[in-house]
Protein backbone atom coordinates (compact mmCIF):
# COMPACT_ATOMS: atom_id res chain seq x y z
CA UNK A 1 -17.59 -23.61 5.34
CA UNK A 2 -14.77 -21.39 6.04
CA UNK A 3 -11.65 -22.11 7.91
CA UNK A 4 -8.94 -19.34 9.00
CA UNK A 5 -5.21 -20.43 8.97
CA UNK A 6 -2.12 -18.60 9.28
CA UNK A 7 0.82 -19.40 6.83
CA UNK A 8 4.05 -17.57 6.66
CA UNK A 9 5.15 -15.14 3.46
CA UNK A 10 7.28 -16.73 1.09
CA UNK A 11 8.96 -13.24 0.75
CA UNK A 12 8.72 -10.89 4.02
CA UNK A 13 8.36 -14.42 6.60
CA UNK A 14 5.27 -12.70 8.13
CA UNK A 15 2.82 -14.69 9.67
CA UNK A 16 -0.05 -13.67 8.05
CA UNK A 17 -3.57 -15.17 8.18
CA UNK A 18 -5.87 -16.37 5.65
CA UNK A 19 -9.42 -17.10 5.12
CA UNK A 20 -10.18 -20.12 3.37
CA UNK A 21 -13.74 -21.31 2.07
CA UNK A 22 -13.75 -24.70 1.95
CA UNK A 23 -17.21 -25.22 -0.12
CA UNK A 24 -15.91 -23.90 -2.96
CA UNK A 25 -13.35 -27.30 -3.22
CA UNK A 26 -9.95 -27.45 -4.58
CA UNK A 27 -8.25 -24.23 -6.17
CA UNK A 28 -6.11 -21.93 -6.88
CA UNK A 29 -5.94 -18.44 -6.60
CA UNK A 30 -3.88 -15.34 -6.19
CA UNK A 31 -3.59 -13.65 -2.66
CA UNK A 32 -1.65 -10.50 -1.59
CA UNK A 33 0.27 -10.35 1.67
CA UNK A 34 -1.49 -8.28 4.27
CA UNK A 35 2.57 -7.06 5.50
CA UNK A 36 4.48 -6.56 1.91
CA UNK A 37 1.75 -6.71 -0.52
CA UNK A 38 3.47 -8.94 -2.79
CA UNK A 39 0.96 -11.68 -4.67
CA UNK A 40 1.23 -14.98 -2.81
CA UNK A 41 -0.21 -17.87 -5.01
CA UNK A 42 -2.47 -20.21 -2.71
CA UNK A 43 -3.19 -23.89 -3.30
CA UNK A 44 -5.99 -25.27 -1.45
CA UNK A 45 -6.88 -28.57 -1.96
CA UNK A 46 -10.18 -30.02 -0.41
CA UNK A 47 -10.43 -33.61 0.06
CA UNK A 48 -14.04 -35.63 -0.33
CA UNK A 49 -13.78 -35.98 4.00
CA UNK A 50 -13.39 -32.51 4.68
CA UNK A 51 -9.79 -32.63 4.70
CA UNK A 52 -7.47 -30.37 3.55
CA UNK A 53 -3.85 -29.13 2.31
CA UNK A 54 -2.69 -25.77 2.09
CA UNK A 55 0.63 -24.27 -0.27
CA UNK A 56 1.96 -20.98 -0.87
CA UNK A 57 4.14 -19.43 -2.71
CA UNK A 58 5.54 -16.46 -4.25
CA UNK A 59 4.44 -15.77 -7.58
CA UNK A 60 7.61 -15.81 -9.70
CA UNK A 61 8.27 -19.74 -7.96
């Protein structure tokens, strides 16, 4: 199940948008921006309903 969402740079304030698979549950991974190319850390977390939360960052946060 994937799920696109747009989320804003934590260092160029881009809107940029991301493609998140949802199947794969909670995690964590690294993602660069598609404007400055810096590494944005992503947070997904996937409730049990289907539900879920979304936080970036910038990697040295």
């Amino acid at each position: 199940m994937l799920e696109d969402l747009s989320v804003t740079c934590p260092y160029c304030w881009e809107t940029i948008p991301l493609e998140l698979d949802l199947s794969a549950g909670s995690q964590q991974y690294i993602e660069d921006c598609s404007v400055c190319c810096r590494p944005i850390v992503v947070r997904l977390t996937v409730d049990e309903g289907g539900g879920f939360e979304v936080d970036v960052q910038g990697e040295d946060d």
